[in-house]
Structures are given as structure tokens and as C-alpha cells.
N, C-alpha and C. Protein backbone atom coordinates (compact mmCIF):
# COMPACT_ATOMS: atom_id res chain seq x y z
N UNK A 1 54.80 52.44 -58.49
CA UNK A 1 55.48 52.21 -57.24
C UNK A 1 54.70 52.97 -56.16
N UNK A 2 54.28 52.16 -55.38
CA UNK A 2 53.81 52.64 -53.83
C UNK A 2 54.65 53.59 -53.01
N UNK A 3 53.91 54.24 -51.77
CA UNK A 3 54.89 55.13 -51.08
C UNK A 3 55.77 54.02 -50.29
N UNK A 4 55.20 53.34 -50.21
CA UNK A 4 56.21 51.93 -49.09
C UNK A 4 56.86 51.42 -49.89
N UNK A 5 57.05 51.26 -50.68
CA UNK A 5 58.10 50.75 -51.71
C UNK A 5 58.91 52.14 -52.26
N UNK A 6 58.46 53.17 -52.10
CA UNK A 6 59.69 54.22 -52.51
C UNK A 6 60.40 54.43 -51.35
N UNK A 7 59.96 54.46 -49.97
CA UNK A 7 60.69 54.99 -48.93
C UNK A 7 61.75 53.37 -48.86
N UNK A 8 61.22 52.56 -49.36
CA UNK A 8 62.04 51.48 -48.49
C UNK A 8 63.39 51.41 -50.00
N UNK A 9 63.11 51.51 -50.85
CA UNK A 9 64.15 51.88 -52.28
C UNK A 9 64.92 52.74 -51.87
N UNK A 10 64.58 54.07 -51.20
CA UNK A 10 65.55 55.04 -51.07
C UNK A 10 66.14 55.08 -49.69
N UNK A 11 65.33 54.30 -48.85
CA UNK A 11 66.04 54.21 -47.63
C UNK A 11 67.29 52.89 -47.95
N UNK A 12 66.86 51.89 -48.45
CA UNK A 12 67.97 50.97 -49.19
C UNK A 12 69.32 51.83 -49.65
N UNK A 13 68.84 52.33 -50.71
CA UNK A 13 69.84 53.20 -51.62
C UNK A 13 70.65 54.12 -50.35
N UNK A 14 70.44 54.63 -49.31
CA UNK A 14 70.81 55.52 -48.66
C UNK A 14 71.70 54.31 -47.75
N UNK A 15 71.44 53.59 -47.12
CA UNK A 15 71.86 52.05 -46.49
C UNK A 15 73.16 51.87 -47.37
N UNK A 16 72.51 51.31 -48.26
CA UNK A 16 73.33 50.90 -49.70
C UNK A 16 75.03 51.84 -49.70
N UNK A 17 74.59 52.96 -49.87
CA UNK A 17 75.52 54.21 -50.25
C UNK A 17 76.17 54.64 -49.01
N UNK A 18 76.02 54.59 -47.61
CA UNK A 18 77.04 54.92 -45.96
C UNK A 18 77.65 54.00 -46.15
N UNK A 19 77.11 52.45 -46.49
CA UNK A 19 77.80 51.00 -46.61
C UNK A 19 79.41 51.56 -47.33
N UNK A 20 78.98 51.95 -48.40
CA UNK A 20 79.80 52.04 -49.69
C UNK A 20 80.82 53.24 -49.16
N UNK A 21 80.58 54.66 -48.73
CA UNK A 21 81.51 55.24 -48.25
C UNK A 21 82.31 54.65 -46.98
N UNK A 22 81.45 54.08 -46.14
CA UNK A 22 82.44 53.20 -44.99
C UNK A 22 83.64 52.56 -45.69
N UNK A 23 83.22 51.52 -46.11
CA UNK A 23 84.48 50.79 -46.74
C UNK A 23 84.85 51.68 -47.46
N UNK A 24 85.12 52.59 -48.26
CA UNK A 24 86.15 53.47 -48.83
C UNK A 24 87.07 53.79 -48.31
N UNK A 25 86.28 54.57 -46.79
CA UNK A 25 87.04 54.75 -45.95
C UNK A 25 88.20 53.96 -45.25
N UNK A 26 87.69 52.74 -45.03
CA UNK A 26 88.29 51.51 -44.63
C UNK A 26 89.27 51.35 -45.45
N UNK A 27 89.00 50.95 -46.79
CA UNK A 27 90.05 50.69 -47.73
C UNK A 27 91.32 52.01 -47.94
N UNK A 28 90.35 52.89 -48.30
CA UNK A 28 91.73 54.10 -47.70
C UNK A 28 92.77 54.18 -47.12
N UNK A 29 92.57 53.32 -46.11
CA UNK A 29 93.33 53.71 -44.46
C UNK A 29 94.25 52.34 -44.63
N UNK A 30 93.48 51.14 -45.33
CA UNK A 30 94.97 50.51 -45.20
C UNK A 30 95.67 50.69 -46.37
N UNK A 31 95.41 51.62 -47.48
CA UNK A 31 95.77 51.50 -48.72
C UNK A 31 97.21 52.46 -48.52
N UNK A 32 96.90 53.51 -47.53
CA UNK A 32 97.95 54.31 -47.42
C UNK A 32 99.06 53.82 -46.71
N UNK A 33 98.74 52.82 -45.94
CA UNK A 33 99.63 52.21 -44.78
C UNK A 33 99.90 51.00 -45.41
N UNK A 34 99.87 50.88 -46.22
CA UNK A 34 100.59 49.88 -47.51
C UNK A 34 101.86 51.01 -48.26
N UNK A 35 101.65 51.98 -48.21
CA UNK A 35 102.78 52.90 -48.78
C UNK A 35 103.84 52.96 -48.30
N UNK A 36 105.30 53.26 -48.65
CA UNK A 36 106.25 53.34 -48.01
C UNK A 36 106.39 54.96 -47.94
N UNK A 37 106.83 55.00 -46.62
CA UNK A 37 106.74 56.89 -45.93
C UNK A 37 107.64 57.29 -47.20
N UNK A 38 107.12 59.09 -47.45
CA UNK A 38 108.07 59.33 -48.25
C UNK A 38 109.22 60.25 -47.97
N UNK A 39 109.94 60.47 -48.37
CA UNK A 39 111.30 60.90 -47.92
C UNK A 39 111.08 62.47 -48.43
N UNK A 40 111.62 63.48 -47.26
CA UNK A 40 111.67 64.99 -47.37
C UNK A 40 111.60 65.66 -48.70
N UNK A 41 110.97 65.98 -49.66
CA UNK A 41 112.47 66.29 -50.69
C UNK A 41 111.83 66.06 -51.84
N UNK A 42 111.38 64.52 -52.15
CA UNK A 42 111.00 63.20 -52.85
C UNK A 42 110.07 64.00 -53.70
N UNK A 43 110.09 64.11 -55.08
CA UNK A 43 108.71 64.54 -56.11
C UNK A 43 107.76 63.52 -56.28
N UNK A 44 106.48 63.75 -56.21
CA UNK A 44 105.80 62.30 -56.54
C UNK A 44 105.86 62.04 -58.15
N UNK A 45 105.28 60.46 -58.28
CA UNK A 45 105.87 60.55 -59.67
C UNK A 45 104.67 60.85 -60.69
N UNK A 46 104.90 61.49 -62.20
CA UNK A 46 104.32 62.00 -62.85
C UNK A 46 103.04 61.63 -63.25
N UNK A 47 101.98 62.20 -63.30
CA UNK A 47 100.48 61.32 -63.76
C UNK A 47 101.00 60.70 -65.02
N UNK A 48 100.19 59.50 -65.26
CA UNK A 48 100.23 59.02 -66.73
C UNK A 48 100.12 59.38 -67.85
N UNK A 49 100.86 59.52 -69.41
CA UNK A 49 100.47 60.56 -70.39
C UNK A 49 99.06 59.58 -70.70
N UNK A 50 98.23 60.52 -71.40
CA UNK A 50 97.17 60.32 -72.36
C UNK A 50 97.83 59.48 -73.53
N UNK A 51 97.01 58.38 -74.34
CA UNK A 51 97.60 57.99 -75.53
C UNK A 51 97.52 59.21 -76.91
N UNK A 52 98.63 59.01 -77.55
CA UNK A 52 98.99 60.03 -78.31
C UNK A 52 97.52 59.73 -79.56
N UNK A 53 96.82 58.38 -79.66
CA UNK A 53 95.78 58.40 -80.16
C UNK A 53 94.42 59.82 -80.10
N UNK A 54 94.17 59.90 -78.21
CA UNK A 54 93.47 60.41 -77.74
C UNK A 54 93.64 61.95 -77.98
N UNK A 55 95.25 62.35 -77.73
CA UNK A 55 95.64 63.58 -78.32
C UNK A 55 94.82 64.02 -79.62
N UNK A 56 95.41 63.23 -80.98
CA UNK A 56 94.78 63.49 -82.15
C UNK A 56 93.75 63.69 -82.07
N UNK A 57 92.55 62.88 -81.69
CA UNK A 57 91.04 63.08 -81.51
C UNK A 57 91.10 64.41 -81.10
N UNK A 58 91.70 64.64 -80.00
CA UNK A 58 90.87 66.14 -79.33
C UNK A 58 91.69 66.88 -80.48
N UNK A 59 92.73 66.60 -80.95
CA UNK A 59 93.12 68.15 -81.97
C UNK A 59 91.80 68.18 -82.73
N UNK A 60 91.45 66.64 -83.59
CA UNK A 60 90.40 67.36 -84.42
C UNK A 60 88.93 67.88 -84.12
N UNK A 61 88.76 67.88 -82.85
CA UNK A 61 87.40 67.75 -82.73
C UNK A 61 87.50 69.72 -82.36
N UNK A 62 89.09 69.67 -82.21
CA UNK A 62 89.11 71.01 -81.57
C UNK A 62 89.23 72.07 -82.84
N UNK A 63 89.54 72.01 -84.30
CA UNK A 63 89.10 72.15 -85.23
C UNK A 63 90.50 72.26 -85.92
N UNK A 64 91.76 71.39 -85.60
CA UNK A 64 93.02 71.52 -86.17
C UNK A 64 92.85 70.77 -86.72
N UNK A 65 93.93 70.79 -88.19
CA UNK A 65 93.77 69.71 -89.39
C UNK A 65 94.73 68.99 -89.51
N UNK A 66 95.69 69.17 -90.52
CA UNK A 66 97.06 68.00 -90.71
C UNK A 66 97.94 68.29 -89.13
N UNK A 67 98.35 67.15 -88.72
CA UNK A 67 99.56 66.56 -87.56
C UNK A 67 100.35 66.93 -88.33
N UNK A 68 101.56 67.70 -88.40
CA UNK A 68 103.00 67.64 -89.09
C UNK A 68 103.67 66.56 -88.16
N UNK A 69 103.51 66.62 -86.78
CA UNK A 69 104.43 66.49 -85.68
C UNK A 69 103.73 66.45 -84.83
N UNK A 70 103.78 65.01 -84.03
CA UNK A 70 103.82 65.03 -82.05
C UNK A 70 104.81 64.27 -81.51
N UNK A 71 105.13 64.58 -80.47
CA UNK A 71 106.17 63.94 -80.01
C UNK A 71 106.01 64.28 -78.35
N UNK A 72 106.39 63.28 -77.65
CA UNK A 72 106.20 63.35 -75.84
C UNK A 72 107.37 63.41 -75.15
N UNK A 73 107.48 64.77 -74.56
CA UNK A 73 108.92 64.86 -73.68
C UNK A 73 109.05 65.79 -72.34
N UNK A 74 108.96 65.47 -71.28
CA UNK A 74 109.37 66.49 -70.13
C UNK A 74 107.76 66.32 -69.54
N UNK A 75 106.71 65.52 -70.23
CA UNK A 75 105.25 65.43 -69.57
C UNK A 75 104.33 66.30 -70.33
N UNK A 76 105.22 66.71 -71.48
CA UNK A 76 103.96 67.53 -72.47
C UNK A 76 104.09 66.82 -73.86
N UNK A 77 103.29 67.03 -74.47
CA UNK A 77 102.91 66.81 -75.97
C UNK A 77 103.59 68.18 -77.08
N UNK A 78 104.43 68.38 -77.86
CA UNK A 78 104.78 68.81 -78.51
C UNK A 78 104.39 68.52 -79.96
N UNK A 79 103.49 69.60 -80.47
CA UNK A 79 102.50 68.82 -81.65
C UNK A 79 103.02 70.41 -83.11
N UNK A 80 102.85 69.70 -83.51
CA UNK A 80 103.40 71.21 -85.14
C UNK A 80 101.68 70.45 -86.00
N UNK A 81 100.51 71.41 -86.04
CA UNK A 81 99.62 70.89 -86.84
C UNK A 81 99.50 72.59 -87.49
N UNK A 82 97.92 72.44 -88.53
CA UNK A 82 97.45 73.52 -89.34
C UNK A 82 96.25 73.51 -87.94
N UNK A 83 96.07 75.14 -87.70
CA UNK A 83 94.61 75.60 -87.05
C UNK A 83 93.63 75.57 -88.11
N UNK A 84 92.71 76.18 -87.80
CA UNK A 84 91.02 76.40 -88.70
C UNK A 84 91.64 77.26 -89.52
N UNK A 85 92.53 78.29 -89.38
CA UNK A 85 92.68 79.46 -90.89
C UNK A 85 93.75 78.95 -91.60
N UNK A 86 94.17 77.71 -91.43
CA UNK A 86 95.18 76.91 -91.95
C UNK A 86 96.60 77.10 -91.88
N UNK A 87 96.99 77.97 -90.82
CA UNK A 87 97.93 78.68 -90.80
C UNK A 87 99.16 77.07 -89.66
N UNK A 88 100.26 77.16 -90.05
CA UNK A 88 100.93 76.66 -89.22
C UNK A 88 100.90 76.99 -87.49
N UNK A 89 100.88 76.10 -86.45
CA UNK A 89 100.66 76.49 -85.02
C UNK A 89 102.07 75.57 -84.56
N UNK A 90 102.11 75.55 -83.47
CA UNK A 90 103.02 74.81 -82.47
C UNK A 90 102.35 75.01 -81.02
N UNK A 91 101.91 73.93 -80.83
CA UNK A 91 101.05 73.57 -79.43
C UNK A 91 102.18 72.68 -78.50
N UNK A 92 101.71 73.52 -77.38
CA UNK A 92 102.47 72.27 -75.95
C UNK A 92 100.54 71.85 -75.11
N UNK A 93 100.67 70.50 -75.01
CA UNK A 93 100.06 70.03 -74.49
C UNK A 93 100.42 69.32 -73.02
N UNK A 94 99.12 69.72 -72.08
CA UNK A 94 99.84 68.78 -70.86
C UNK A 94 99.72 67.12 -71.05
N UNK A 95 100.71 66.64 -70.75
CA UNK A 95 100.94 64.89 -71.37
C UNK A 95 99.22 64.37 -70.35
N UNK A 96 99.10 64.39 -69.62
CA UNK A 96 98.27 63.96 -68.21
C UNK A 96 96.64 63.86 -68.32
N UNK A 97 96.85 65.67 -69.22
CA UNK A 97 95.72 65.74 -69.40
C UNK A 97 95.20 66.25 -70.37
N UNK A 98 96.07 66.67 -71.38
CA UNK A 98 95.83 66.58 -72.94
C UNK A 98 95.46 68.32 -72.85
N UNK A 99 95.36 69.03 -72.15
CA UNK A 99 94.85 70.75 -71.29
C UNK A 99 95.84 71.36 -72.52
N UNK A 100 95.55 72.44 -73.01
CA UNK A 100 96.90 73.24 -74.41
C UNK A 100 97.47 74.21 -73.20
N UNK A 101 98.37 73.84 -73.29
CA UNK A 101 99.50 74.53 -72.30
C UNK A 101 99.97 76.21 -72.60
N UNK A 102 100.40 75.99 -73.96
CA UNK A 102 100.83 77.00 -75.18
C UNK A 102 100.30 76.60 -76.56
N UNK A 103 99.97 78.13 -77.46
CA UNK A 103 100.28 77.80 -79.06
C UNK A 103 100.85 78.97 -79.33
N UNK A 104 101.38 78.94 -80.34
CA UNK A 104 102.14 79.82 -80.91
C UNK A 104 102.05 79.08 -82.56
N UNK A 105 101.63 80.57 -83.06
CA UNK A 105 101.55 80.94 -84.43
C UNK A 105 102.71 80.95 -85.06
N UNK A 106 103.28 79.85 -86.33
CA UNK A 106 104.69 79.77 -87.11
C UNK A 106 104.42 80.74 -88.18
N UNK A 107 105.06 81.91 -89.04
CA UNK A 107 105.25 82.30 -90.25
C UNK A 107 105.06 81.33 -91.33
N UNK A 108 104.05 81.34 -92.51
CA UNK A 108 103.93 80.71 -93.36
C UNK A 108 105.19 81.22 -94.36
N UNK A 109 105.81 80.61 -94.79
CA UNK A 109 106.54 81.47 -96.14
C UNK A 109 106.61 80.68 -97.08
């Protein structure tokens, strides 16, 4: 590639890319004014949970073994698995973003 063909690629790409934030911008502005105002008070509503699939993956990759238990309530993940020393745990997960909220170590007996 020539210097006249790189300046005119990246001057494109630079063209290309103000184009692309303009209309963002644009779209932005009526996207919000498509909203209905919100009222004093009003909580917005909760991010979406993660699939409880995606959960499992990250337990194991995170080095936990058997699931006893998950279950989704209040926007967290409530999971009963074994850690790496095999010991019983109880994890709260954030539902949203799968983030370990809490663990706490159960008594084996």
C-alpha cells in the first residue's frame, strides 16, 4: 500500500467513523424522546439475569465442582456447589452480571 492510498484509507476510516458517531447521536436523541418521562420516585427496571447455563460455565471455569443448587430470586443467583478443597460453599451471585456477591463456607459433617 502506497502513502496515497494509506492517507486516503484512514482519512475514509476517520470520515467513515464522525459519520457513525453523528447518527448515534441522532439516534440517541430521538430514542429518548420516544420514552415516556419518568415519574419522581419510579426504580428503573432490573438489568436482565444471565442464563443460569452461563452461570454454570463461569462456576466451572472458576474452579467449583458439583451444583447442589441454583436458584434465581431478588436479582441474584443463589448457588450451594463444592469449591477446589471440596468443601461445601454457598455463593450469591449478581443475576445481571454473574459478579460473586458473597460465599460463605458450610460445615462439612
Amino acid at each position: 500500500m502506497n502513502s496515497r492510498t494509506m492517507r486516503l484509507a484512514v482519512g475514509l476510516g476517520g470520515l467513515l467513523a464522525t459519520a457513525g458517531l453523528g447518527l448515534g447521536i441522532v439516534q440517541g436523541a430521538f430514542a429518548q424522546s420516544d420514552q415516556p418521562a419518568r415519574q419522581t420516585g419510579e426504580q428503573a427496571a432490573p438489568a436482565p439475569a444471565i442464563p443460569m447455563e452461563q452461570v454454570l460455565t463461569q462456576l466451572k471455569a472458576e474452579g467449583y465442582g458439583e451444583v447442589y443448587e441454583i436458584e434465581r430470586e431478588h436479582g441474584k443467583y443463589e448457588v450451594k456447589a463444592k469449591n477446589r478443597d471440596g468443601r461445601t460453599v454457598e455463593l450469591s451471585l449478581d443475576a445481571s452480571t454473574g459478579k460473586t456477591l458473597e460465599t460463605e463456607e458450610e460445615d462439612d459433617d
